[in-house]
N, C-alpha and C. Protein backbone atom coordinates (compact mmCIF):
# COMPACT_ATOMS: atom_id res chain seq x y z
N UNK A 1 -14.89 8.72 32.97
CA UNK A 1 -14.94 10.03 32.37
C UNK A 1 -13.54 10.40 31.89
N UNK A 2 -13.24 10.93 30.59
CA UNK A 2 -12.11 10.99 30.27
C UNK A 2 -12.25 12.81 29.83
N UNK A 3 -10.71 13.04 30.86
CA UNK A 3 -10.85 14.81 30.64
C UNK A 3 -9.75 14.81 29.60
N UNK A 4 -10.09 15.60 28.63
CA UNK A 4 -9.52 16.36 27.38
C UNK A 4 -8.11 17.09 28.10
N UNK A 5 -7.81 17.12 28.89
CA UNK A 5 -6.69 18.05 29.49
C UNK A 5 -5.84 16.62 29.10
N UNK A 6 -6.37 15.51 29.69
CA UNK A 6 -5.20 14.53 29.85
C UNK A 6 -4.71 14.15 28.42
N UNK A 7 -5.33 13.70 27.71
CA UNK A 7 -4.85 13.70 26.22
C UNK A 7 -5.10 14.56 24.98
N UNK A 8 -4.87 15.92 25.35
CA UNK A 8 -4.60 16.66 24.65
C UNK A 8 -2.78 16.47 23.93
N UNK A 9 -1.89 15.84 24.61
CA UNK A 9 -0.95 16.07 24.30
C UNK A 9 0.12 14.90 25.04
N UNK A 10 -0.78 13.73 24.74
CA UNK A 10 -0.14 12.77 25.41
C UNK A 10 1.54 12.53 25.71
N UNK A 11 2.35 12.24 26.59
CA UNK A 11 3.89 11.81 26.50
C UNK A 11 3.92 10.72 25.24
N UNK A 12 5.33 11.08 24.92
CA UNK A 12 6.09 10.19 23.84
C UNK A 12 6.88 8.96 24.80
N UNK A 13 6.53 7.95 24.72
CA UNK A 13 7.73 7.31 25.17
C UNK A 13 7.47 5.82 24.64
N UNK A 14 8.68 5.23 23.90
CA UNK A 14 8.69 4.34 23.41
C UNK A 14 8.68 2.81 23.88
N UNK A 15 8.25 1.81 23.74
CA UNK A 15 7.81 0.70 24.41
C UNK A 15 8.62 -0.83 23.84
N UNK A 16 9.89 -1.41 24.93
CA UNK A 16 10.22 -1.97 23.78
C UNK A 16 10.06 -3.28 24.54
N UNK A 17 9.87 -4.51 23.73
CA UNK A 17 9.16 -6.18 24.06
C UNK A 17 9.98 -6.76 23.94
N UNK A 18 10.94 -7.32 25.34
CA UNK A 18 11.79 -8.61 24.92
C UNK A 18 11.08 -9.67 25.15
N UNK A 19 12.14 -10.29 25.05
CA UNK A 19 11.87 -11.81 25.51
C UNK A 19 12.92 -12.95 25.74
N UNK A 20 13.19 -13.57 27.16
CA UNK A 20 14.51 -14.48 27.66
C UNK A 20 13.63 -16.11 27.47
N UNK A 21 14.66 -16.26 26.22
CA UNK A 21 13.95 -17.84 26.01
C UNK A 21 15.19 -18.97 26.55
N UNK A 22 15.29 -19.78 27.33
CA UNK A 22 16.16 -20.49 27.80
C UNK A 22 16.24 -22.08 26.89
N UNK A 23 17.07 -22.61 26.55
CA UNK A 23 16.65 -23.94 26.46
C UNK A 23 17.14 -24.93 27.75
N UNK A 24 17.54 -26.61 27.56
CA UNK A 24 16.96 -27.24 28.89
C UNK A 24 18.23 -26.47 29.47
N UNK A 25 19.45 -26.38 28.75
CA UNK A 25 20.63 -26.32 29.36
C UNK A 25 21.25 -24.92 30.25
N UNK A 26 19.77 -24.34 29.82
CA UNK A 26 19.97 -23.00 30.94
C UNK A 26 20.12 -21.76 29.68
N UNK A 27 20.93 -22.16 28.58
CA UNK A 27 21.69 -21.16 27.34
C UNK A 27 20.42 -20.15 27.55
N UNK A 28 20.39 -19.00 26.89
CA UNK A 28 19.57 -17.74 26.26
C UNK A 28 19.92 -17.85 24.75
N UNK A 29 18.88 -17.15 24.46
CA UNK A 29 18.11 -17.11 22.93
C UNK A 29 18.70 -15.87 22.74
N UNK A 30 19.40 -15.42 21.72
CA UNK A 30 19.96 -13.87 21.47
C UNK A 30 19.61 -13.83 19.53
N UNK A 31 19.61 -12.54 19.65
CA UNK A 31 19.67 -12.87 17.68
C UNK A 31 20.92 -11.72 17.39
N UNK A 32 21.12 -11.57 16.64
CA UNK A 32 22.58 -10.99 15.94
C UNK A 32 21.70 -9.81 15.09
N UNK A 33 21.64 -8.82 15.23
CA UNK A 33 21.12 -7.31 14.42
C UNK A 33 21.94 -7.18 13.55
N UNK A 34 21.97 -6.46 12.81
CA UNK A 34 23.25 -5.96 11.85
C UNK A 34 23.17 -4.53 11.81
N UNK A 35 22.20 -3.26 13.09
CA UNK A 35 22.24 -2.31 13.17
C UNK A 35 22.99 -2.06 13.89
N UNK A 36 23.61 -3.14 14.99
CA UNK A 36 24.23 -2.69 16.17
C UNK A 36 25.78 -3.84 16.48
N UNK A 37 26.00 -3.29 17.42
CA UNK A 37 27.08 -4.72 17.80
C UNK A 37 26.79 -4.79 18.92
N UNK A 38 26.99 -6.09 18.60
CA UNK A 38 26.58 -7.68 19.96
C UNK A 38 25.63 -8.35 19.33
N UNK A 39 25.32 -9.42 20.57
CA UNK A 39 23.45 -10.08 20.35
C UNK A 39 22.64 -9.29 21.25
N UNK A 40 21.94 -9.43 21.28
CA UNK A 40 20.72 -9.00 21.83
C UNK A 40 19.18 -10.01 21.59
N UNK A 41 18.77 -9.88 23.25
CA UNK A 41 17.51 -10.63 23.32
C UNK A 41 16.13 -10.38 22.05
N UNK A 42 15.94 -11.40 21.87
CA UNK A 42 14.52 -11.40 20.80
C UNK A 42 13.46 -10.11 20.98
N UNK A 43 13.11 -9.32 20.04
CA UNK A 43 11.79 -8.65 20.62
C UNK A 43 11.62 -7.51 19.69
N UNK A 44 11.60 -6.18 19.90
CA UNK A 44 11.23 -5.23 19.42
C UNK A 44 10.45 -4.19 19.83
N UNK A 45 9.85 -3.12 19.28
CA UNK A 45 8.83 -2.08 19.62
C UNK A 45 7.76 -2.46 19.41
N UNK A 46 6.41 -2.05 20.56
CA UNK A 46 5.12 -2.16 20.59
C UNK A 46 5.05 -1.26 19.65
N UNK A 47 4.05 -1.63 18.81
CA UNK A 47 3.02 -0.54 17.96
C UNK A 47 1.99 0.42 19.13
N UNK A 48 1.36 1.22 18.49
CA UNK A 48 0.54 2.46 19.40
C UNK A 48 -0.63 1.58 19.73
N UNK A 49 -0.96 1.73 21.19
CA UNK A 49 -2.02 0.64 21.74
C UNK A 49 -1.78 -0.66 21.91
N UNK A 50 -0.66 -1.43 21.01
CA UNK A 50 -0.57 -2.84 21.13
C UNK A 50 -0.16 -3.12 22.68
N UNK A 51 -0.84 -4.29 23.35
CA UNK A 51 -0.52 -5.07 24.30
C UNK A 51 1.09 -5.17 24.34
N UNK A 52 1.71 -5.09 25.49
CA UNK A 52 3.01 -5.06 25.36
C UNK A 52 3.46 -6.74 25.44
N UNK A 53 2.88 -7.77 25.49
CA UNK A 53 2.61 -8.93 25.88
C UNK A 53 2.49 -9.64 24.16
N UNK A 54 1.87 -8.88 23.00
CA UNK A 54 1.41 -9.06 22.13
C UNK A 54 2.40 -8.47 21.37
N UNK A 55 3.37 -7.24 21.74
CA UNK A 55 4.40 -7.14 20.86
C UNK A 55 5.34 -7.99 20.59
N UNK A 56 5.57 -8.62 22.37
CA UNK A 56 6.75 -9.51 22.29
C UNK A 56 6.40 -10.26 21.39
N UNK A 57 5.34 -11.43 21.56
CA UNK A 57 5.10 -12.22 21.18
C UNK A 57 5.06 -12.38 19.57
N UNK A 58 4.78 -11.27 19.09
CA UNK A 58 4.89 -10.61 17.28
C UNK A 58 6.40 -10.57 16.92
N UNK A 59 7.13 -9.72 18.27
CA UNK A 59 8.21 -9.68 17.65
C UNK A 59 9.37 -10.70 17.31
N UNK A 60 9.16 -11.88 18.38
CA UNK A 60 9.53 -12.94 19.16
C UNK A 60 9.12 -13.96 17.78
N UNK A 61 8.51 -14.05 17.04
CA UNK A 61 7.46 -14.99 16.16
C UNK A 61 8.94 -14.43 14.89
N UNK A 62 8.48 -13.01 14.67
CA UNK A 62 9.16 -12.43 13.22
C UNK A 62 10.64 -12.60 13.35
N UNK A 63 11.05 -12.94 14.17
CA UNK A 63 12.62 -13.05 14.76
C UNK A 63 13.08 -14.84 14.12
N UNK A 64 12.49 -15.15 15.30
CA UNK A 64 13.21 -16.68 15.55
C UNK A 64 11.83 -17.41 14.77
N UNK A 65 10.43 -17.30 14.65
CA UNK A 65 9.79 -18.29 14.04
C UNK A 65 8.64 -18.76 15.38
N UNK A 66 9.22 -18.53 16.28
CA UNK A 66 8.82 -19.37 17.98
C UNK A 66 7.62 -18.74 18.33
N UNK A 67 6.35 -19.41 18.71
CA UNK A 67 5.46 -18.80 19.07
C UNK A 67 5.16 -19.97 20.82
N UNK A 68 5.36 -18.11 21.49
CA UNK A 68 5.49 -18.77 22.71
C UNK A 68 4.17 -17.74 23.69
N UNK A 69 3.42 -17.93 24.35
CA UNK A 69 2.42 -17.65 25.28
C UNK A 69 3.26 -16.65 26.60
N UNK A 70 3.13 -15.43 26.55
CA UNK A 70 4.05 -14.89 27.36
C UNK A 70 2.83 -13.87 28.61
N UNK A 71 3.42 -14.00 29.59
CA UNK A 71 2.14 -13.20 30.30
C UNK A 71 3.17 -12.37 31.93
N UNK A 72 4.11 -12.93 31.93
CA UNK A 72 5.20 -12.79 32.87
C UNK A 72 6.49 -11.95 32.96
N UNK A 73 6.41 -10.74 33.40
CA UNK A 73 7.92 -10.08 32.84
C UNK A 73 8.90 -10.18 34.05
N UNK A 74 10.02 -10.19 33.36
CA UNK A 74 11.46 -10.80 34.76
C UNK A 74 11.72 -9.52 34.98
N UNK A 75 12.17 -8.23 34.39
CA UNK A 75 12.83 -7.19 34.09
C UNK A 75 12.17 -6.00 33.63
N UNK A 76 12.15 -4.30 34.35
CA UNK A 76 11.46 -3.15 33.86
C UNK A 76 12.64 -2.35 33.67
N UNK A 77 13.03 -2.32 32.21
CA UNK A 77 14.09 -1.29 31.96
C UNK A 77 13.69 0.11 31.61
N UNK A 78 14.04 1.28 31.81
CA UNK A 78 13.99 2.75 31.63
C UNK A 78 15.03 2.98 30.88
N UNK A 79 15.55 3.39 29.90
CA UNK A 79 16.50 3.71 29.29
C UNK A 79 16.11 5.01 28.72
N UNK A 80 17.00 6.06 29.16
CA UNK A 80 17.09 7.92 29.16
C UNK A 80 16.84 8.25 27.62
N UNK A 81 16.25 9.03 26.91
CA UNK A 81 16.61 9.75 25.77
C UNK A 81 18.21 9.84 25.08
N UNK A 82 18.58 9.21 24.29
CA UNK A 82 19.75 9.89 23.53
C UNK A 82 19.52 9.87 22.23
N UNK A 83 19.91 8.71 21.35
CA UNK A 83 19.67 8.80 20.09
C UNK A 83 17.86 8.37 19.60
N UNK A 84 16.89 8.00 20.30
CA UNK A 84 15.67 7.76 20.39
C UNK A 84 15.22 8.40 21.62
N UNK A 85 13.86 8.44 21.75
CA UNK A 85 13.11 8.70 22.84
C UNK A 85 13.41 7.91 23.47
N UNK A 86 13.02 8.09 24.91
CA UNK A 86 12.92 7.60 26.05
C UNK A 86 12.36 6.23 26.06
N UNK A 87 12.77 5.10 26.46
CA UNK A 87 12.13 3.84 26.32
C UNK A 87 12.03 2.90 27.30
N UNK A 88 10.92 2.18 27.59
CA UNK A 88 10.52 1.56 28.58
C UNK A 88 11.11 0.27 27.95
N UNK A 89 11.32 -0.46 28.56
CA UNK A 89 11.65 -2.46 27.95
C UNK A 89 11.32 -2.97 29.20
N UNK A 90 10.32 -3.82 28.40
CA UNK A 90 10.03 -5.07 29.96
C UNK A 90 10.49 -6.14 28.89
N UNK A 91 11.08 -7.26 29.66
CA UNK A 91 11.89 -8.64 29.45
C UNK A 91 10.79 -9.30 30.04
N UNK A 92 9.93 -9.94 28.77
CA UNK A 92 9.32 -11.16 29.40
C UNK A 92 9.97 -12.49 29.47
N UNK A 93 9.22 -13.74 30.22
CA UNK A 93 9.78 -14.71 30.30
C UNK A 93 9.25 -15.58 29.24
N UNK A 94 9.81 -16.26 28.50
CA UNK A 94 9.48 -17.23 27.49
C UNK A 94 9.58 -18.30 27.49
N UNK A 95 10.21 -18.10 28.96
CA UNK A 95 10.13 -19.90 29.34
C UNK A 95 11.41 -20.84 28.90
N UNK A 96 11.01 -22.12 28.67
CA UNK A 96 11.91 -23.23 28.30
C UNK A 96 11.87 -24.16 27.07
N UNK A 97 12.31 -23.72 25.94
CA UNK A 97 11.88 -24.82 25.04
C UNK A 97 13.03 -25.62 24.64
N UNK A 98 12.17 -26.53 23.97
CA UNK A 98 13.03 -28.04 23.61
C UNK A 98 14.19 -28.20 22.67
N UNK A 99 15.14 -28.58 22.73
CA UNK A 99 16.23 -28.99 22.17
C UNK A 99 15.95 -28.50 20.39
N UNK A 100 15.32 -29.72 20.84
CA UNK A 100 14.63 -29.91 19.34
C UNK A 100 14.12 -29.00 18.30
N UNK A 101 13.66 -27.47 19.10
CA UNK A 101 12.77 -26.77 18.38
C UNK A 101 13.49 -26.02 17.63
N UNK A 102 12.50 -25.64 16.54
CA UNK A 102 14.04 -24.61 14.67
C UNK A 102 13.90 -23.38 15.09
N UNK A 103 14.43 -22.88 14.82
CA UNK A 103 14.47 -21.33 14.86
C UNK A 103 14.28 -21.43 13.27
N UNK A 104 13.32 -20.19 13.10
CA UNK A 104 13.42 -19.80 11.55
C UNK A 104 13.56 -18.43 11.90
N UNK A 105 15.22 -18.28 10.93
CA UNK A 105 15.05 -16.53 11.13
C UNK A 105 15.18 -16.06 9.49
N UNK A 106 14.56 -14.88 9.35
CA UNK A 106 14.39 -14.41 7.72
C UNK A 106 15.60 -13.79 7.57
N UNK A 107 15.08 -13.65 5.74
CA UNK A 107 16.86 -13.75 5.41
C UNK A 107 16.85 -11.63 5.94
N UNK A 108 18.40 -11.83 5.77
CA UNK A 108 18.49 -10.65 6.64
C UNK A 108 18.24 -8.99 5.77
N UNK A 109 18.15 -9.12 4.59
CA UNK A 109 17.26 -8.08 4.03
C UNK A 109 15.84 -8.08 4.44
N UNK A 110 15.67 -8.54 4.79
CA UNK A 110 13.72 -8.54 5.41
C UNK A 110 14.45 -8.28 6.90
N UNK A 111 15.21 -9.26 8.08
CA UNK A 111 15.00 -8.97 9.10
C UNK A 111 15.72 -7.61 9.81
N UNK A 112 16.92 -7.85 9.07
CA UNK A 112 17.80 -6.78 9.89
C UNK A 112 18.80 -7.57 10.68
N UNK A 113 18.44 -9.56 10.53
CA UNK A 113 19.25 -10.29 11.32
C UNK A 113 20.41 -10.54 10.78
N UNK A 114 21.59 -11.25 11.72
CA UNK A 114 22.40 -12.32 10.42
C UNK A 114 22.15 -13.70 11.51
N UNK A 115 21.26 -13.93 12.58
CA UNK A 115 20.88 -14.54 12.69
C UNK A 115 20.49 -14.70 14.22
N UNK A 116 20.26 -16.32 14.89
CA UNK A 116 19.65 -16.14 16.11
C UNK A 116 20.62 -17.80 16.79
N UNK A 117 21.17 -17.84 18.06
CA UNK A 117 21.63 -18.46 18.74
C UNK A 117 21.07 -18.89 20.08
N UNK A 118 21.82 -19.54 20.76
CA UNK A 118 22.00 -19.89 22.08
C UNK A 118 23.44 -19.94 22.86
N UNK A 119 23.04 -18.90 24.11
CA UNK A 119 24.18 -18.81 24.69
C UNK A 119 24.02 -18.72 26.08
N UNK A 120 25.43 -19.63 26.42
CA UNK A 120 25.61 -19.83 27.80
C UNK A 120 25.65 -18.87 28.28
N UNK A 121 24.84 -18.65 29.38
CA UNK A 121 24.72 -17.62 30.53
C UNK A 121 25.76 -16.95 30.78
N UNK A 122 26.76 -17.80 31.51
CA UNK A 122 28.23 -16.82 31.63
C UNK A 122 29.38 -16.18 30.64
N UNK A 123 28.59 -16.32 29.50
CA UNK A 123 29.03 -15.58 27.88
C UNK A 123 28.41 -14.15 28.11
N UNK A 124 27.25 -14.16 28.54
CA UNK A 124 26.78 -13.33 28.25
C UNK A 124 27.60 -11.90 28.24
N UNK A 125 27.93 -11.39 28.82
CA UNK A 125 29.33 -10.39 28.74
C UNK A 125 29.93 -9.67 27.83
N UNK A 126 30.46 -11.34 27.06
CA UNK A 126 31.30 -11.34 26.01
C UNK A 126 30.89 -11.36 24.67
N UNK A 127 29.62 -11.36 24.63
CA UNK A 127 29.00 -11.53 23.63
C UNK A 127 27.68 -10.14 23.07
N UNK A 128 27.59 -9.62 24.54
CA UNK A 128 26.29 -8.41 24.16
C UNK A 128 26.84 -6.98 24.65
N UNK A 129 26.35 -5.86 24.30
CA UNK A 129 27.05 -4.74 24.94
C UNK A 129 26.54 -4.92 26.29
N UNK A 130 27.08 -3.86 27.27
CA UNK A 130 27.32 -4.14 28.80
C UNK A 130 25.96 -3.66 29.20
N UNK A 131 25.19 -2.72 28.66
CA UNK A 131 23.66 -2.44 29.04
C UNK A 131 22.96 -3.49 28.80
N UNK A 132 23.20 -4.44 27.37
CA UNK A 132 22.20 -5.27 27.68
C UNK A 132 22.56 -6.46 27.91
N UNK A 133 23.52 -6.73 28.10
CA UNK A 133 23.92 -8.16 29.32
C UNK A 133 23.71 -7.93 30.77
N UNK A 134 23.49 -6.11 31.22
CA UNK A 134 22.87 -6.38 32.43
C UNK A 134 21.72 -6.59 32.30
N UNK A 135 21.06 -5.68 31.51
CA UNK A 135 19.49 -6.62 31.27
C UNK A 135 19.39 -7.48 31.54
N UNK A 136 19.64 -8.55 30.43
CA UNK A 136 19.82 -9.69 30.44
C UNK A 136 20.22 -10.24 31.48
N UNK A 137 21.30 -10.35 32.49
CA UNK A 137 21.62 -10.60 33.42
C UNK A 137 20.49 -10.48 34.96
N UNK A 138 20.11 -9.26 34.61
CA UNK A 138 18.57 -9.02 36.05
C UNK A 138 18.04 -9.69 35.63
N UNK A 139 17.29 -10.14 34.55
CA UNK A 139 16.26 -11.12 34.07
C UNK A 139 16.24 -12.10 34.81
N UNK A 140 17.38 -12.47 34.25
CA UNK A 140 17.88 -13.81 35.02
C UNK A 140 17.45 -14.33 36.36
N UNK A 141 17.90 -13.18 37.26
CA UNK A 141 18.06 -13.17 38.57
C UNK A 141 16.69 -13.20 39.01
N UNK A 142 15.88 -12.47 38.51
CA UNK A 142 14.75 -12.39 38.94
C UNK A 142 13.11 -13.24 38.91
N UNK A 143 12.54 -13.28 39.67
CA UNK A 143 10.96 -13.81 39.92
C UNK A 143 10.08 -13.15 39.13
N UNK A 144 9.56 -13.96 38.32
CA UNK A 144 8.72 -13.21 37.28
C UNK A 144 7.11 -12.49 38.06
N UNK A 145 6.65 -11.69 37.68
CA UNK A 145 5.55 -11.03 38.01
C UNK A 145 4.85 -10.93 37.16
N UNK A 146 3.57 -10.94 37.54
CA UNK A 146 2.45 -11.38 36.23
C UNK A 146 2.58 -9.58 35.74
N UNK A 147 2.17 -9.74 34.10
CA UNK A 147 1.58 -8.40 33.25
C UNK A 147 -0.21 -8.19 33.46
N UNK A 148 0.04 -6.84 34.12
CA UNK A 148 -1.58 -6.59 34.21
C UNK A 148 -2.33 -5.97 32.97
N UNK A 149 -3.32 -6.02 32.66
CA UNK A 149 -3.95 -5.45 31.34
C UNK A 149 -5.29 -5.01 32.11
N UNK A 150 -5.34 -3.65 32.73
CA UNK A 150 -6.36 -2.88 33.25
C UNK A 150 -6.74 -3.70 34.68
N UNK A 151 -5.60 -4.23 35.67
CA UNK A 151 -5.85 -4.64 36.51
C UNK A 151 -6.28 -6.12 36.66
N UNK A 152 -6.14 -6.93 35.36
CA UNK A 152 -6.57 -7.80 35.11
C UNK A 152 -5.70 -9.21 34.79
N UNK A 153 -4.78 -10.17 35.32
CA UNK A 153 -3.94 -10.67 34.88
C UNK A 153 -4.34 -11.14 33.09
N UNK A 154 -3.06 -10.86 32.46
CA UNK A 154 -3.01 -10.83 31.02
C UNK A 154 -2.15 -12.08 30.18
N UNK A 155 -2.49 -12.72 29.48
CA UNK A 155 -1.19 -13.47 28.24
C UNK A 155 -1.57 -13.27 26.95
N UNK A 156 -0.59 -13.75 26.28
CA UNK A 156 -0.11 -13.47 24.46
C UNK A 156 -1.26 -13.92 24.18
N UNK A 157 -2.51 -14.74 24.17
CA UNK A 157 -2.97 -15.15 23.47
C UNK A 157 -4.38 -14.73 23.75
N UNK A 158 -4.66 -13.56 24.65
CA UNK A 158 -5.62 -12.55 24.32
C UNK A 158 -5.54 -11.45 23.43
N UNK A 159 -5.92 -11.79 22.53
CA UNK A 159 -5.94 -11.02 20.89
C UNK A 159 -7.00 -9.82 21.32
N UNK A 160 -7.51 -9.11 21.90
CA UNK A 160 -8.37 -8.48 22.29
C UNK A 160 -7.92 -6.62 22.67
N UNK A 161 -8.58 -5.66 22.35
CA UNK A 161 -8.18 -4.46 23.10
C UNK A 161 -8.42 -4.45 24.71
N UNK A 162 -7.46 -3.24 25.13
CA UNK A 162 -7.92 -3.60 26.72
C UNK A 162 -9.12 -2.53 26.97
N UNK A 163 -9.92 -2.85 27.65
CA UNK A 163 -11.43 -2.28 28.30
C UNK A 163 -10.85 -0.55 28.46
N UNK A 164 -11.59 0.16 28.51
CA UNK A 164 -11.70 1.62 28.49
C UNK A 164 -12.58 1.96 29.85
C-alpha cells in the first residue's frame, strides 16, 4: 500500500556510481575530467529510478569503453550539500582486468575527459584531490558487500525495474 503522504514531496538527493577497476599490478583506473582538478574514479550520476549498479556500469562503459558486471560496493560515501545537492556515492568493485584490455575514451568535447589511466595505489594522493583519494583509498581497504535491489542480491546485467 503506498500512502500519498510519503511521496507527495519526495527528498532530493543525488546518486553518484563509481567504480575501482584494478589491473594485475594492483594500479586503479582514474580518468582525467576537465571540470575539475585531479583524476578521479570512473562513474557518474544515476538517472531517476536507474539501478545504482546500472549507472555505474553506463557510466563506466561511456568513460573508458569497459563493460564490466558489477554487483559489489567497497565504499558508501555521503557528501554534505555545497555547490550540488547532497550526494550519496557508492564505489563499486570492478574487479581485475587484463593487461591487455583498451580503454576507449571519447574525444573530450563529447566526454568532458582528456583522458583515462592507471595508477599506482600509493600515487594516489598525488594525483586526486584529498576527498577523493580517501574514497578511493577506503575502497581499497575494504570487503566488498553485495548491492541489494528490494532485498534481493543484484548485478549490472539485470536490465530490469526493481519490483514495487
Amino acid at each position: 500500500m503506498r500512502d500519498p503522504r510519503l511521496l507527495a514531496k519526495p527528498p532530493v538527493c543525488r546518486l553518484g556510481c563509481l567504480v575501482l577497476v584494478r589491473n594485475p599490478r594492483g594500479d586503479i583506473l582514474l580518468v582525467d575530467p576537465d571540470y575539475m582538478d585531479g583524476l578521479i574514479l570512473p562513474g557518474g550520476a544515476a538517472q531517476p529510478n536507474e539501478p545504482p549498479q546500472l549507472a555505474a556500469a553506463r557510466n563506466l562503459h561511456a568513460e573508458t569503453g569497459l563493460n564490466l558486471r558489477l554487483a559489489d560496493v567497497l565504499a558508501v560515501d555521503f557528501t554534505p550539500a555545497d555547490r550540488y545537492l547532497e550526494r550519496l556515492n557508492l564505489v563499486f568493485d570492478g574487479g581485475t582486468v587484463h593487461d591487455d584490455t583498451r580503454l576507449t575514451v571519447p574525444p573530450r568535447h563529447r566526454s568532458g575527459l582528456f583522458g583515462a589511466r592507471f595508477v599506482p595505489a600509493h600515487e594516489l594522493p598525488d594525483v586526486m584531490a584529498p576527498v577523493q583519494a580517501a574514497r578511493a583509498a577506503e575502497a581499497l581497504a575494504n570487503r566488498a558487500v553485495p548491492l541489494l535491489l528490494h532485498g534481493q542480491r543484484t548485478t549490472c546485467d539485470e536490465n530490469r525495474t526493481p519490483p514495487r
